[in-house]
Protein backbone atom coordinates (compact mmCIF):
# COMPACT_ATOMS: atom_id res chain seq x y z
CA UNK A 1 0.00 0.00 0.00
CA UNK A 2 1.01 3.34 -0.83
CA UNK A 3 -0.12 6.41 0.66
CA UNK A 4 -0.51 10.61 -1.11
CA UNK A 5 -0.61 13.10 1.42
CA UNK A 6 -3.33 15.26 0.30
CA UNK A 7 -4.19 18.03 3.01
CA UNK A 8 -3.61 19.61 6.31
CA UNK A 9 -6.49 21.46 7.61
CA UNK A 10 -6.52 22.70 11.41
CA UNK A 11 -10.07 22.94 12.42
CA UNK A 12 -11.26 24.13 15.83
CA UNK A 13 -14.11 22.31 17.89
CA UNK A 14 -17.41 23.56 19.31
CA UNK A 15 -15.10 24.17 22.25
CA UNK A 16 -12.53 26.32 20.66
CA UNK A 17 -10.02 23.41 21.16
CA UNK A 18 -7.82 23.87 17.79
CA UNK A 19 -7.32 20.51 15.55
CA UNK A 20 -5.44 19.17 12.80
CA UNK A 21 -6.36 16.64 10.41
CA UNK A 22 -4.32 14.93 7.88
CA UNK A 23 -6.02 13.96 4.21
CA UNK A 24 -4.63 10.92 2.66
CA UNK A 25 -5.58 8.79 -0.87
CA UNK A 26 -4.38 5.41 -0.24
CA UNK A 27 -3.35 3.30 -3.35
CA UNK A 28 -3.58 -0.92 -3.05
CA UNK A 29 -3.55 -3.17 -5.90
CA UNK A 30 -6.59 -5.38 -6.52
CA UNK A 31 -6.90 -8.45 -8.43
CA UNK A 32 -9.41 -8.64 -11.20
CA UNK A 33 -9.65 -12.12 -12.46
CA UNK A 34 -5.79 -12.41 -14.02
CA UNK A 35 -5.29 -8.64 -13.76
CA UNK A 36 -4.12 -6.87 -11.11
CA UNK A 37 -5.37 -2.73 -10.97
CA UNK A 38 -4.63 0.45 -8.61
CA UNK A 39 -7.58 0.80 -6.63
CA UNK A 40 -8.04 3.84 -4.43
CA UNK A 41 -9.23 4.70 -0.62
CA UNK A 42 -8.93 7.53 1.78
CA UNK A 43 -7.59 7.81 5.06
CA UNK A 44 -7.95 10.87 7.50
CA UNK A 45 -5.35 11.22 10.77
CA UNK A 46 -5.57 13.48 13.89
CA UNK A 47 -2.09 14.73 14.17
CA UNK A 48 -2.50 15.73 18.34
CA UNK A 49 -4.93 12.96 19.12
CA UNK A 50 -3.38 9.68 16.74
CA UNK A 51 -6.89 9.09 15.58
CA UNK A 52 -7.23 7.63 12.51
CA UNK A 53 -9.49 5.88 9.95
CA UNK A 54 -9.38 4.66 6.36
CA UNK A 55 -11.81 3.16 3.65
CA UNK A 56 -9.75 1.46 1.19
CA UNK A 57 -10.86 -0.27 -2.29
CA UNK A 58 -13.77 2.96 -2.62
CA UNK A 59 -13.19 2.89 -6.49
CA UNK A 60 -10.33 2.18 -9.40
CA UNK A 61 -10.83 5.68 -10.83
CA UNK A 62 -8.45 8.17 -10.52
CA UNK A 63 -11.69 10.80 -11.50
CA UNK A 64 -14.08 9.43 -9.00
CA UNK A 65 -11.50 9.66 -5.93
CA UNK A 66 -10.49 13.38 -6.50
CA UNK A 67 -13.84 13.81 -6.31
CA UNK A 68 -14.61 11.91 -3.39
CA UNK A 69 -11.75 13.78 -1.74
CA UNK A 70 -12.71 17.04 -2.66
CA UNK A 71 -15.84 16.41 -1.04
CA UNK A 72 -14.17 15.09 1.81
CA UNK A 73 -11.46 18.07 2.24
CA UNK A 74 -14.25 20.93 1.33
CA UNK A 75 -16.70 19.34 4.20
CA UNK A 76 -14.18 19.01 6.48
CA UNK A 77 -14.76 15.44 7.58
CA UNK A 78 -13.20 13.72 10.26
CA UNK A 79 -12.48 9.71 10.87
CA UNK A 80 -14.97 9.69 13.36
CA UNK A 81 -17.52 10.51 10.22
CA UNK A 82 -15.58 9.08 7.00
CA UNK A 83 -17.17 5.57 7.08
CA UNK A 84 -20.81 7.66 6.77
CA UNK A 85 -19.55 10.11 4.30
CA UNK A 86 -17.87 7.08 1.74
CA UNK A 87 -21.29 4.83 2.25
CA UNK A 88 -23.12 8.00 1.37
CA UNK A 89 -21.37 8.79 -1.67
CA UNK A 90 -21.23 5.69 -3.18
């Protein structure tokens, strides 16, 4: 598995408490019968809190997972909410 940083954004809570969250595309290979094809996911870290989560295998198009992570970046989700957010979407 590979990883592309996409993103820092520092966010502050409905407590003021400031945030930082780290926007990732992950890149796996999947097997397709006797191929074998880049498949893409997303993973989202809290830099002061180690909190993490990822959704790998979301799609095998380069298109469709800029635009997932556009989404993702310009609504400023977090892990707690990415699993939600990807099951929406697709």
């Amino acid at each position: 598995m590979r990883e592309l940083f996409l993103k820092t954004l520092n966010l502050t809570d409905s407590s003021g408490r400031p945030h930082s969250y780290d926007y990732y595309i992950t890149i796996d290979e999947m097997n397709v019968g006797t191929y074998a094809c880049e498949s893409y996911g997303v993973r989202i870290t809290r830099q002061d809190h180690g909190e993490s989560a990822a959704v790998h295998n979301i799609t095998c198009s380069i298109a469709r997972i800029d635009e997932l992570c556009e989404l993702i970046v310009r609504n400023t989700v977090t892990p707690l909410t990415l699993q939600d957010v990807v099951s929406d979407w697709l």
